[in-house]
C-alpha atoms as a PDB file:
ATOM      1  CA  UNK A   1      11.817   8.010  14.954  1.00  0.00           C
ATOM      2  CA  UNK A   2       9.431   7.985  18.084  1.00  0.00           C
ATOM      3  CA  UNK A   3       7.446   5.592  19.014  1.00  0.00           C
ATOM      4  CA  UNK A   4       3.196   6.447  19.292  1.00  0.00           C
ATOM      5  CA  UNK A   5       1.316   5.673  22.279  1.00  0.00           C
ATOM      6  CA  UNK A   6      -0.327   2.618  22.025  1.00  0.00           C
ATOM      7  CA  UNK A   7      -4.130   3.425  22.957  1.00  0.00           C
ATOM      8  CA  UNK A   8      -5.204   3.188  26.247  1.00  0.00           C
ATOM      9  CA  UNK A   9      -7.750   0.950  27.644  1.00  0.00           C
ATOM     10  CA  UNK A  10     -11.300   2.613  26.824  1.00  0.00           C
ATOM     11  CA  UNK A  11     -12.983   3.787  30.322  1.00  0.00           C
ATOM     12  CA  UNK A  12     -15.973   1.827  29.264  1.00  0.00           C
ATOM     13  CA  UNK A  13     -13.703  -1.345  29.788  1.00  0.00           C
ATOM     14  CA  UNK A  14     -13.552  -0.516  33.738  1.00  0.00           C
ATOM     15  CA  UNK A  15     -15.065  -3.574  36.176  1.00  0.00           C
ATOM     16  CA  UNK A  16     -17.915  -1.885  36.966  1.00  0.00           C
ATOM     17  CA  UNK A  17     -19.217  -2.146  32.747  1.00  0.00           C
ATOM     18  CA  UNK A  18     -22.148  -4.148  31.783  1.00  0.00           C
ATOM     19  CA  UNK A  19     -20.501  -7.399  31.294  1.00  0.00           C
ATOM     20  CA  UNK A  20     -22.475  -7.860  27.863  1.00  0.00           C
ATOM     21  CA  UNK A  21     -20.734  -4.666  26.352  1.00  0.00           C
ATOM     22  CA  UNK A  22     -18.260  -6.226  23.929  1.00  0.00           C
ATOM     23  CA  UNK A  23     -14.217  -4.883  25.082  1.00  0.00           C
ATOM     24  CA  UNK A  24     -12.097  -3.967  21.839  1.00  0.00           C
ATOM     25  CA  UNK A  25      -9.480  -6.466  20.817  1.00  0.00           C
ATOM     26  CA  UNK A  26      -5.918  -4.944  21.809  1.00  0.00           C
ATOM     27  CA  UNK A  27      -3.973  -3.256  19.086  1.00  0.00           C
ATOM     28  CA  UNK A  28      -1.576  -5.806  17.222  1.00  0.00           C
ATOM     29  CA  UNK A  29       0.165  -3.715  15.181  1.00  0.00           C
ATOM     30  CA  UNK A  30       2.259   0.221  16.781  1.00  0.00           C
ATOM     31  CA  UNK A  31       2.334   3.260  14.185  1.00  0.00           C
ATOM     32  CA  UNK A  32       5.834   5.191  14.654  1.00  0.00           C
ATOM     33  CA  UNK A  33       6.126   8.619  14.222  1.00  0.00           C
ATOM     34  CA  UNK A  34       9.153   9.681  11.406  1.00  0.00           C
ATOM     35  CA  UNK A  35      11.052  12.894  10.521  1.00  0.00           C
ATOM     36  CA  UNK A  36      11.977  13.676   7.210  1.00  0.00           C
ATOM     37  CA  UNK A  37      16.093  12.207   8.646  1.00  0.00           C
ATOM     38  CA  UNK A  38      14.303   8.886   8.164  1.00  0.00           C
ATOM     39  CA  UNK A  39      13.540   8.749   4.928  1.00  0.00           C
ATOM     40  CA  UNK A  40      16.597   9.419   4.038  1.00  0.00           C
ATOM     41  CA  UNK A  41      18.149   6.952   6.024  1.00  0.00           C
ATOM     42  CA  UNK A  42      15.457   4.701   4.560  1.00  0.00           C
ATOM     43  CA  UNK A  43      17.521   5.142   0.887  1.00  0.00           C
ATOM     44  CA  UNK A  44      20.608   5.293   3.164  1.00  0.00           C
ATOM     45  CA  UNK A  45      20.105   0.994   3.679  1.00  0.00           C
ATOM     46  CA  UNK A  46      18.046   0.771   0.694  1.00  0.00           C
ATOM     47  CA  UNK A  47      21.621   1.757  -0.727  1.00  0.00           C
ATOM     48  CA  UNK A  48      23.547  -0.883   1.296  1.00  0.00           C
ATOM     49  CA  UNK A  49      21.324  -3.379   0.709  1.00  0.00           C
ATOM     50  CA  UNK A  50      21.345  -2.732  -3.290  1.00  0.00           C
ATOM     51  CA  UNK A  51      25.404  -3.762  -2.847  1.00  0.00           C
ATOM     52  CA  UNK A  52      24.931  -6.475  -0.482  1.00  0.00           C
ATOM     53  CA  UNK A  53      21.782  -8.221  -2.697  1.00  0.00           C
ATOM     54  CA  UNK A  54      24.797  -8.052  -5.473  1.00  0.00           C
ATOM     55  CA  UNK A  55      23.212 -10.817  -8.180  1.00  0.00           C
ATOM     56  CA  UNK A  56      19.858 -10.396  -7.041  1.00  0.00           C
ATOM     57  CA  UNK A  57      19.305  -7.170  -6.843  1.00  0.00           C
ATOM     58  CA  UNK A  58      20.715  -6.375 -10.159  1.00  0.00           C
ATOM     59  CA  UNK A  59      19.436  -9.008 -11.916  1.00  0.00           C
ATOM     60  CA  UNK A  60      15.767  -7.782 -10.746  1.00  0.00           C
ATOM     61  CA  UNK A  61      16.239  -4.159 -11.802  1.00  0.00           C
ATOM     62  CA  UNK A  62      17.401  -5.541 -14.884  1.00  0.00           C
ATOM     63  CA  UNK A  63      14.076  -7.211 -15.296  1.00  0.00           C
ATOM     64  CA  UNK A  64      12.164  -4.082 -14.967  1.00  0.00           C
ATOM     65  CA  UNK A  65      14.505  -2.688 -17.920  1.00  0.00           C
ATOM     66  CA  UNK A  66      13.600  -5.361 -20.150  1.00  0.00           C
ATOM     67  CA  UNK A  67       9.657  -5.293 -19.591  1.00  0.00           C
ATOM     68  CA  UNK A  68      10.215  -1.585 -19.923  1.00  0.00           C
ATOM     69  CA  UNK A  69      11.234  -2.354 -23.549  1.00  0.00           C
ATOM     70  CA  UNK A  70       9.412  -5.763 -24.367  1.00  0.00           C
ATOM     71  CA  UNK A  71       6.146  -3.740 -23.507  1.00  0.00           C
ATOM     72  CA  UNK A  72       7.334  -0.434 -25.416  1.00  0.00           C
ATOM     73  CA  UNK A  73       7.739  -2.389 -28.177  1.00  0.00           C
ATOM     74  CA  UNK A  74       4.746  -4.718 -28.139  1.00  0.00           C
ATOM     75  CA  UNK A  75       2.752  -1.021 -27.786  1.00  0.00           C
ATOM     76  CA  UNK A  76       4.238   0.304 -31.306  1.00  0.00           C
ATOM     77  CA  UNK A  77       4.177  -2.500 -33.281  1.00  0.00           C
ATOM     78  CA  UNK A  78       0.634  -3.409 -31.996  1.00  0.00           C
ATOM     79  CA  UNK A  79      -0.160   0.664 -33.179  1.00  0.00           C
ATOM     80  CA  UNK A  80      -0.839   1.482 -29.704  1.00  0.00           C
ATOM     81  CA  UNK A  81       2.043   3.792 -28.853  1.00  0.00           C
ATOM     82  CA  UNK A  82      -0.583   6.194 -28.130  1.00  0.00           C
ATOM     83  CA  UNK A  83      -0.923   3.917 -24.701  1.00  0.00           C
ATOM     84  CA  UNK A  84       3.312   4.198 -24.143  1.00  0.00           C
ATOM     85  CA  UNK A  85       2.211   7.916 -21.830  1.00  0.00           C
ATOM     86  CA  UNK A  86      -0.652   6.577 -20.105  1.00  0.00           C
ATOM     87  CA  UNK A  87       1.404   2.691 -19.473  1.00  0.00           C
ATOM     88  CA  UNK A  88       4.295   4.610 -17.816  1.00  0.00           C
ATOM     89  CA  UNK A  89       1.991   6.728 -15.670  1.00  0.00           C
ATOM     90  CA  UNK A  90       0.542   3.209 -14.475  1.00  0.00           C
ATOM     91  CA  UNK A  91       3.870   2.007 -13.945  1.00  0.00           C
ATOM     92  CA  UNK A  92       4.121   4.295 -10.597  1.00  0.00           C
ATOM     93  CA  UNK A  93       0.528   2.566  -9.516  1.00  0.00           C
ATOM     94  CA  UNK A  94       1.607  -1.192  -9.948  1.00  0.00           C
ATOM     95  CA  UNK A  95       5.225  -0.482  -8.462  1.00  0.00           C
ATOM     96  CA  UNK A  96       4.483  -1.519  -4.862  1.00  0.00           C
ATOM     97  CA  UNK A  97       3.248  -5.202  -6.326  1.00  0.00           C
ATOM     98  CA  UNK A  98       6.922  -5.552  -8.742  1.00  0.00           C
ATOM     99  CA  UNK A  99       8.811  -4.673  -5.710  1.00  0.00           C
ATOM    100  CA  UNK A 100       7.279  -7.396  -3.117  1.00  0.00           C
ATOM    101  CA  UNK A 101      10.657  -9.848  -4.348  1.00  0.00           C
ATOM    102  CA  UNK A 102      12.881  -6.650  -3.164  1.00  0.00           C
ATOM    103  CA  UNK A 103      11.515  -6.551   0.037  1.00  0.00           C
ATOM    104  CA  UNK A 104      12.207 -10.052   0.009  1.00  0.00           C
ATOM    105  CA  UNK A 105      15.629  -9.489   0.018  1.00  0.00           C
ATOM    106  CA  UNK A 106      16.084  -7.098   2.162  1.00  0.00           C
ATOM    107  CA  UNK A 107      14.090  -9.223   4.813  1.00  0.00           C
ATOM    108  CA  UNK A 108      16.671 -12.089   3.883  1.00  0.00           C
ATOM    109  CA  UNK A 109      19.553  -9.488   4.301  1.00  0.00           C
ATOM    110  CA  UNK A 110      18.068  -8.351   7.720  1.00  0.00           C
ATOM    111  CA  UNK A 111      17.687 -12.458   9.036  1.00  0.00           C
ATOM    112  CA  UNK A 112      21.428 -12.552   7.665  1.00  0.00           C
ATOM    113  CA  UNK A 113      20.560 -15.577   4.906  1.00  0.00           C
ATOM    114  CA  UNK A 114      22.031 -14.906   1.629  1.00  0.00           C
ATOM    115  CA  UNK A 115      19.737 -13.114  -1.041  1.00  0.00           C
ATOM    116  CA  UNK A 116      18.314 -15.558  -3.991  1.00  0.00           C
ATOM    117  CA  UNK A 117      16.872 -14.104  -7.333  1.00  0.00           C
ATOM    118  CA  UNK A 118      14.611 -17.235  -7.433  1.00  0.00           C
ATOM    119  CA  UNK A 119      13.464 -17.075  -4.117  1.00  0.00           C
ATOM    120  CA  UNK A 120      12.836 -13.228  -4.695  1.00  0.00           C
ATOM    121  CA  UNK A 121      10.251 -13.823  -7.768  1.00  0.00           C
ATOM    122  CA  UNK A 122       8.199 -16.228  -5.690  1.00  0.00           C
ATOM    123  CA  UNK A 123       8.371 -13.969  -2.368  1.00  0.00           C
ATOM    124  CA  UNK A 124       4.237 -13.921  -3.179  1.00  0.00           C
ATOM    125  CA  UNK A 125       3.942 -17.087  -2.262  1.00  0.00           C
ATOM    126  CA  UNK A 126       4.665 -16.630   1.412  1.00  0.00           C
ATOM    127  CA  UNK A 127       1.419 -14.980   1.682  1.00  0.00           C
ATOM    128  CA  UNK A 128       0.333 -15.868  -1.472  1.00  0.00           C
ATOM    129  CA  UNK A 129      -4.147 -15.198  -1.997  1.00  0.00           C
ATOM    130  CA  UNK A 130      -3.959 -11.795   0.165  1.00  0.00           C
ATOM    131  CA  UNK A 131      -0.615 -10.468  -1.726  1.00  0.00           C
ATOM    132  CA  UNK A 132      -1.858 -11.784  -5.483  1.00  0.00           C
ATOM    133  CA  UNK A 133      -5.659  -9.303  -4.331  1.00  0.00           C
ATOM    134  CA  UNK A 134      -3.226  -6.856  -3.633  1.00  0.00           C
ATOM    135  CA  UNK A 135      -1.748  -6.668  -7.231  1.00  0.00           C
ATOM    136  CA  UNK A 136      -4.819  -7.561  -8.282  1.00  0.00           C
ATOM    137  CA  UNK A 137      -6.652  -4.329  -6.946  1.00  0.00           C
ATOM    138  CA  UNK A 138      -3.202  -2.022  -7.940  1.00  0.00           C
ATOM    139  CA  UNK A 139      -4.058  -3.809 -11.638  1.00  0.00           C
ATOM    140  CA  UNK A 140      -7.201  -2.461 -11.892  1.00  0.00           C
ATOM    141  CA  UNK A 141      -6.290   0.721 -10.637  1.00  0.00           C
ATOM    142  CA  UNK A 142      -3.957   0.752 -13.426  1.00  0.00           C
ATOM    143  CA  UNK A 143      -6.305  -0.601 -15.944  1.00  0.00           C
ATOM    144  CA  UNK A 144      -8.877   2.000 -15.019  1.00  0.00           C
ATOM    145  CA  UNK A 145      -6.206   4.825 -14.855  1.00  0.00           C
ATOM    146  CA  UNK A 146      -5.199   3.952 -18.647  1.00  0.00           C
ATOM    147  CA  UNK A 147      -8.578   3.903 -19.619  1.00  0.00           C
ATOM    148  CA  UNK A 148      -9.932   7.422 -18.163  1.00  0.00           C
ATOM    149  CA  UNK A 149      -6.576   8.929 -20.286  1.00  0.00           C
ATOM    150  CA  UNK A 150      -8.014   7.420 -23.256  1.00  0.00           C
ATOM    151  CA  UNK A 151     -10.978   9.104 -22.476  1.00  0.00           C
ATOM    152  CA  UNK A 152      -9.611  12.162 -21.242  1.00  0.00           C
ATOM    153  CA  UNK A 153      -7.740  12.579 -25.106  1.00  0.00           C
ATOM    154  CA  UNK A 154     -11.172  11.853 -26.716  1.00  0.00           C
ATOM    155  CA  UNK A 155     -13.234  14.651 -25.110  1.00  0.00           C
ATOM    156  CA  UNK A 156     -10.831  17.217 -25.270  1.00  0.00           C
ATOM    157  CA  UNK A 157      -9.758  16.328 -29.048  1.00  0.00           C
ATOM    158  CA  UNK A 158     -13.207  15.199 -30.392  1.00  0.00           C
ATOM    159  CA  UNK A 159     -12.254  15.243 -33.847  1.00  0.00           C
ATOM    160  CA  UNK A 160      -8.721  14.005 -33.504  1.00  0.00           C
ATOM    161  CA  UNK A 161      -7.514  10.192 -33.787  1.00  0.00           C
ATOM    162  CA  UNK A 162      -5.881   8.848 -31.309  1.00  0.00           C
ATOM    163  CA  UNK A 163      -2.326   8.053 -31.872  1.00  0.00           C
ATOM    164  CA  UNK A 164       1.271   8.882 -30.648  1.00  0.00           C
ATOM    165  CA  UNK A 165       1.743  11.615 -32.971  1.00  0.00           C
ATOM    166  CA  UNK A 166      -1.036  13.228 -32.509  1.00  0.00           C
ATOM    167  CA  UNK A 167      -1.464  13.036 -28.571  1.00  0.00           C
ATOM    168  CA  UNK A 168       2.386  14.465 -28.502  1.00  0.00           C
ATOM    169  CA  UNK A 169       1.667  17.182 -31.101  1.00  0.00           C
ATOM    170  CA  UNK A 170      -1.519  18.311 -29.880  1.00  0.00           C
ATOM    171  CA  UNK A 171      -0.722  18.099 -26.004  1.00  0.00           C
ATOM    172  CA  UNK A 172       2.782  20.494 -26.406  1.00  0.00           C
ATOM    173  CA  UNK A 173       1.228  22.667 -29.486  1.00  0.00           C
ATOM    174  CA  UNK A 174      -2.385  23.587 -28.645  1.00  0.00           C
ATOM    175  CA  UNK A 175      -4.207  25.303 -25.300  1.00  0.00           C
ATOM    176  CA  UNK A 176      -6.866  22.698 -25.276  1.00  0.00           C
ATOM    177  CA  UNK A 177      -3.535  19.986 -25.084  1.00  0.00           C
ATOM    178  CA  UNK A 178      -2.297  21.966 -21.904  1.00  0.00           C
ATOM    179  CA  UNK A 179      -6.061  21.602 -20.357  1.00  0.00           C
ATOM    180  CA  UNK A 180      -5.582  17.815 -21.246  1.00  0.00           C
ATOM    181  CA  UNK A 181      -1.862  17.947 -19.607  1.00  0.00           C
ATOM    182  CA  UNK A 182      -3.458  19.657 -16.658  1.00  0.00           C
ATOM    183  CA  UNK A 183      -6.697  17.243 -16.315  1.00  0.00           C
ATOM    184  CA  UNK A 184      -4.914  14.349 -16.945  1.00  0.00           C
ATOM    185  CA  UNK A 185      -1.769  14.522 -14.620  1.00  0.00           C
ATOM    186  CA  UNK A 186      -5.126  15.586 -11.584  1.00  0.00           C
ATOM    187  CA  UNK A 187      -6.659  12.705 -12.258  1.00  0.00           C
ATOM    188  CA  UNK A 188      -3.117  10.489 -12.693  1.00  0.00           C
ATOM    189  CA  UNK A 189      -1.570  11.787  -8.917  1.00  0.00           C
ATOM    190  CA  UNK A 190      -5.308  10.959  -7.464  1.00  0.00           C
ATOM    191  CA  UNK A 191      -5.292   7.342  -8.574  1.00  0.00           C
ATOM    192  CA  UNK A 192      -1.092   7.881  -7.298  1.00  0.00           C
ATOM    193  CA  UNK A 193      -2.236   9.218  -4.294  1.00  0.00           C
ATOM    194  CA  UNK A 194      -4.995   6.205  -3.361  1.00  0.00           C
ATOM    195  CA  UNK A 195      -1.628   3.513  -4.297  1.00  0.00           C
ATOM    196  CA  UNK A 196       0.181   5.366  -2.547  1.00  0.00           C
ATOM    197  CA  UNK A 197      -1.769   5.371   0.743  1.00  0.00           C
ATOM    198  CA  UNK A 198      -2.738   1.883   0.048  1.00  0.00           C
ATOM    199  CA  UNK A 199       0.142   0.379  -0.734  1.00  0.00           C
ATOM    200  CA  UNK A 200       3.327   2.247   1.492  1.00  0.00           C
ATOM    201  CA  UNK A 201       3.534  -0.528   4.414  1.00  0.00           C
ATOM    202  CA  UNK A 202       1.057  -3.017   3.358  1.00  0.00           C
ATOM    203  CA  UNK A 203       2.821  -5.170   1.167  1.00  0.00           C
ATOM    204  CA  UNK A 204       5.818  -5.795   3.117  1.00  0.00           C
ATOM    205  CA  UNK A 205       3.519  -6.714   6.148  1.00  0.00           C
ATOM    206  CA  UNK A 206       1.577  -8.774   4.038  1.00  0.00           C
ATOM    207  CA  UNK A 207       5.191 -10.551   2.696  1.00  0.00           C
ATOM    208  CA  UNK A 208       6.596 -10.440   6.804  1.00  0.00           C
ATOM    209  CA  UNK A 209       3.705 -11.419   8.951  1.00  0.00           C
ATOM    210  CA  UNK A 210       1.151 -12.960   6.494  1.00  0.00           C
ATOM    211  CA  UNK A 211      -1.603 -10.696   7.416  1.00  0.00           C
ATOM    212  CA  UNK A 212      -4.955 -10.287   5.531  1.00  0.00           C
ATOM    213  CA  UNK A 213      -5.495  -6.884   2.808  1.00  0.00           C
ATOM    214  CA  UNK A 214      -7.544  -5.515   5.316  1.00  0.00           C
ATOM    215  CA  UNK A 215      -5.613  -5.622   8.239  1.00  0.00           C
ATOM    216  CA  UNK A 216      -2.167  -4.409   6.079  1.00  0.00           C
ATOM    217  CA  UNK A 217      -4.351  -1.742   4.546  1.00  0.00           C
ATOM    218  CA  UNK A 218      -5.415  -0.094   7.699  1.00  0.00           C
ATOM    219  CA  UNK A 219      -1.758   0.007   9.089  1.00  0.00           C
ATOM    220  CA  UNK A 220      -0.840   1.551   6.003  1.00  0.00           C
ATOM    221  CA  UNK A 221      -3.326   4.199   6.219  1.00  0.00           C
ATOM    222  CA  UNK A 222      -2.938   4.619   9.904  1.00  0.00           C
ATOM    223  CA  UNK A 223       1.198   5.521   8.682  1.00  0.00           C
ATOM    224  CA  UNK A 224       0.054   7.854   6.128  1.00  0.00           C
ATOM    225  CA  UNK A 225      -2.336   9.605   8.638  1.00  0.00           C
ATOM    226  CA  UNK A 226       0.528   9.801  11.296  1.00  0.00           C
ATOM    227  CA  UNK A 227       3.391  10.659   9.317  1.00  0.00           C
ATOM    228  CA  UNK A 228       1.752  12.944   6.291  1.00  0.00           C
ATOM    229  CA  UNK A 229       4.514  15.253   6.137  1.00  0.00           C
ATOM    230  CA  UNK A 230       7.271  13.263   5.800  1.00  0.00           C
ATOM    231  CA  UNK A 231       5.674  10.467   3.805  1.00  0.00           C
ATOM    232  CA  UNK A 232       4.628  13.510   1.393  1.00  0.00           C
ATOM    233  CA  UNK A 233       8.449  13.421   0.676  1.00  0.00           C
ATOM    234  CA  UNK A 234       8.842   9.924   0.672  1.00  0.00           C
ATOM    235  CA  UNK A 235       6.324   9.924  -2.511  1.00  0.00           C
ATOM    236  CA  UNK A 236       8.008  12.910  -3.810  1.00  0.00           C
ATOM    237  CA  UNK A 237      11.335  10.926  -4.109  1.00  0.00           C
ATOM    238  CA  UNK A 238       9.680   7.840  -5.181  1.00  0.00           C
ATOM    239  CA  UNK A 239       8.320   9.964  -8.266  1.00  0.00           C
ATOM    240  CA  UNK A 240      11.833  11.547  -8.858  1.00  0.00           C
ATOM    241  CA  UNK A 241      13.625   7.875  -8.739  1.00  0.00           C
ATOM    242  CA  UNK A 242      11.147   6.228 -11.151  1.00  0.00           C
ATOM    243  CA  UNK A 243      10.848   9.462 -12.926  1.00  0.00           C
ATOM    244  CA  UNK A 244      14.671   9.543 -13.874  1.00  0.00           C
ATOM    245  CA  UNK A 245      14.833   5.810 -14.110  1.00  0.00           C
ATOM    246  CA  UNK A 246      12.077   6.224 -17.016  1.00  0.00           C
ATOM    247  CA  UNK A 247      13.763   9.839 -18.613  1.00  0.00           C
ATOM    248  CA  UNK A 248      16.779   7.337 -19.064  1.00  0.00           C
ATOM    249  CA  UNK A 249      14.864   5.180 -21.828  1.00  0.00           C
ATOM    250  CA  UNK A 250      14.576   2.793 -19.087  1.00  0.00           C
ATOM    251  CA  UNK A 251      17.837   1.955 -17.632  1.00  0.00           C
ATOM    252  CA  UNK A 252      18.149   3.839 -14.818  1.00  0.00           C
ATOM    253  CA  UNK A 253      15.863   1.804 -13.916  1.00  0.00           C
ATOM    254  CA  UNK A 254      18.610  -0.950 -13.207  1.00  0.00           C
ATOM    255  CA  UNK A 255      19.333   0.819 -10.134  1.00  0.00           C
ATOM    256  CA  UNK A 256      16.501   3.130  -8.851  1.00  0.00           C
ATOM    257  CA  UNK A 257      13.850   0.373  -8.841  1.00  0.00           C
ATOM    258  CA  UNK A 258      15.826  -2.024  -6.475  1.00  0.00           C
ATOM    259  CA  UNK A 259      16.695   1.227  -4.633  1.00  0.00           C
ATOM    260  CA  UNK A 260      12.965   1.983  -3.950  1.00  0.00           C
ATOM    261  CA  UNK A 261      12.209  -1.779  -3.267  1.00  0.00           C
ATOM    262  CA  UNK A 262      14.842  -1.907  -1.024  1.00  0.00           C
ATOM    263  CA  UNK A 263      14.564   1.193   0.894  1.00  0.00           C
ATOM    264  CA  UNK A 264      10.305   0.434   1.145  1.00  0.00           C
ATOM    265  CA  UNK A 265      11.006  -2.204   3.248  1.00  0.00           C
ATOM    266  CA  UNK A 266      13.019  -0.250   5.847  1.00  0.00           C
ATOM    267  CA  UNK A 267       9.985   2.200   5.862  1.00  0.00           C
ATOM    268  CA  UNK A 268       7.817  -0.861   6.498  1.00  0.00           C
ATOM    269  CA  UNK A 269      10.221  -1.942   9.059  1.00  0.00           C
ATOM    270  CA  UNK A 270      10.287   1.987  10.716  1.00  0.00           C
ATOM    271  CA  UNK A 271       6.842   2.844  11.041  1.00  0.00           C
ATOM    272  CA  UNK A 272       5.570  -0.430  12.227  1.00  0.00           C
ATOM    273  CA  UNK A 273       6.154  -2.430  15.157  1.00  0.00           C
ATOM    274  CA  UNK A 274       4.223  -5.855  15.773  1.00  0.00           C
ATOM    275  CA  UNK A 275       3.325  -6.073  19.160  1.00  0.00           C
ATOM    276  CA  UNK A 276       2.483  -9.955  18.898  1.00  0.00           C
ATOM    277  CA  UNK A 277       5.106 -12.482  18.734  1.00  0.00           C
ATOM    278  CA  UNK A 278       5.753 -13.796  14.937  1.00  0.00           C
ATOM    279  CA  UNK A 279       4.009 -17.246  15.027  1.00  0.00           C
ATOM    280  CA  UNK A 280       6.402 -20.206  14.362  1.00  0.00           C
ATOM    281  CA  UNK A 281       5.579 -23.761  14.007  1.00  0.00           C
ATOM    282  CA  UNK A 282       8.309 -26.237  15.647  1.00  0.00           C
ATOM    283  CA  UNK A 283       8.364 -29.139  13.357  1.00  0.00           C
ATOM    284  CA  UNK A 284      10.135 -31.365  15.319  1.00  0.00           C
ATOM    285  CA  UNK A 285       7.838 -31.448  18.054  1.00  0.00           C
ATOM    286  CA  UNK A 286       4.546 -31.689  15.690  1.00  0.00           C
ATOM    287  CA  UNK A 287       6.340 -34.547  14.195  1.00  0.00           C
ATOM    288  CA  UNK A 288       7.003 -36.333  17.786  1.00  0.00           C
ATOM    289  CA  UNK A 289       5.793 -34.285  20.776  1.00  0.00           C
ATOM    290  CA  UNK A 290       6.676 -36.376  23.378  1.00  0.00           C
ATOM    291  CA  UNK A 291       8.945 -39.606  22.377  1.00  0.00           C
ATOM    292  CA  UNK A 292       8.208 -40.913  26.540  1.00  0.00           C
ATOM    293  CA  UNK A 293       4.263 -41.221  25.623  1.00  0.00           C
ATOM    294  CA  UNK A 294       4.587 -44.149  22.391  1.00  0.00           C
ATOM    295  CA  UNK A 295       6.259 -46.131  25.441  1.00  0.00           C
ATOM    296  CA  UNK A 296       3.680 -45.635  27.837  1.00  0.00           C
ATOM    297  CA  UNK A 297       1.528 -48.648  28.786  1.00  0.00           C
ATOM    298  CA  UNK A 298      -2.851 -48.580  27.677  1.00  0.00           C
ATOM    299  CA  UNK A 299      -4.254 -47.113  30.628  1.00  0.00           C
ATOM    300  CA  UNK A 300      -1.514 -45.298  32.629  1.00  0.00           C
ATOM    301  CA  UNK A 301      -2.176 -41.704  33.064  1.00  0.00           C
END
């Protein structure tokens, strides 16, 4: 991993510049540059941390196995198994806002505290309005995904219903179902590609350092635009992990889901370095800041 320049003062800035020109605030937040050896070390501690979260890790990848099911389910006997394809596909969208109580440990893990399941599902709350738009905005994107493959179905089967059967039988079977294949998984790695971009540091520097959307989003798109290459692979592996986790009828996803969440906060903690102190609050002294000054006499300096 090497470290980017931070940018240098703008000549504008000099002493001799019209004092009325605005300077540009200092950067708060360094971009490193990765190798492809990184991400794997990435899975590497994602790994380690998987065994040492013991309780809490598993008991959160079990969780994704059980929604996996509860919402399979819920699909078919609702008749809406036609929505199981499209659901899954959104899955990989909404991932980076199910992991936040992963990260959560590892951060735990990395302060050496001892990982908690129950302090994992409320990890949100640390930063809670700007990591609940997050999820809200990776939502939509998912809502809007499932929607355009709905669509997608209709235009290219016109005179088809839409149900599991027939989206199965018609997509494997039929040249117009390999145009819908085609069209559909374009359209599916676009909206993957926007999460993606949006989403590969942000919420872990959201959950860390309590920053706003805006700010996380930038750094995250400021990593993708430094490290394209080898965050390429990074979202290739991501797809694999979830991918087999899925194939598995969803129990693989006991172990590759806390294995992503895991390893995305050691990609968080990688590629960015804060370059301001973490802001703490000293209790002690808000609650008494100097014990001397209740003695003091009225009047004495």
């Amino acid at each position: 991993m090497e470290m980017e320049d931070v940018p240098s003062p703008s000549p504008t800035s000099s002493p001799t510049s019209s004092p009325a020109e605005p300077s540009r605030p200092p950067p708060r937040f360094q971009v490193n540059r990765i190798v492809m050896a990184d991400v794997f070390g990435w899975l590497a501690a994602g790994w380690a941390d998987y065994r040492h979260g013991g309780i809490a890790s598993l008991s959160y990848g079990l969780i994704f196995v059980v929604s996996g099911y509860v919402l399979t389910i819920g699909l078919v006997q609702m008749d809406m198994a036609y929505l199981i394809s499209p659901m899954i596909g959104g899955f990989l969208l909404v991932g980076p806002i199910l992991g936040i109580g992963l990260c959560d440990i590892s951060r735990d893990l990395e302060r050496g505290k001892p990982p908690s399941l129950s302090s994992a599902l409320v990890a949100f709350r640390h930063n809670g309005f700007h990591i609940l738009t997050a999820g809200l905005v990776l939502m939509i994107f998912m809502m809007i995904w499932v929607r355009i493959a709905v669509l997608i179905f209709a235009i290219t089967f016109p005179y088809t219903s839409i149900s599991w059967h027939n989206m199965v039988t018609h997509a494997l079977t039929t040249l117009d179902g390999a145009m819908f294949l085609a069209l559909g998984s374009a359209v599916g790695a676009g909206f993957a590609v926007l999460a993606f971009v949006f989403g590969v540091v942000s919420l872990p520097l959201m959950l860390d350092r309590k920053e706003d959307i805006f700010t996380a989003a930038s750094v995250s798109l400021r990593a993708v635009s430094l490290n394209r290459k080898p965050l390429i692979g990074w979202a290739a592996l991501i797809v694999l992990f979830i991918g087999s986790g899925l194939a598995t009828v969803y129990l693989g996803l006991l172990v590759t889901m806390p294995l992503i969440g895991h390893a995305t906060w050691h990609a968080y903690r990688s590629m960015v370095t804060p370059l301001e102190p973490e802001a703490t609050l000293d209790l002690e002294c808000l609650r008494d800041p100097d014990p001397d000054l209740d003695k003091a006499e009225p009047g004495t300096d």
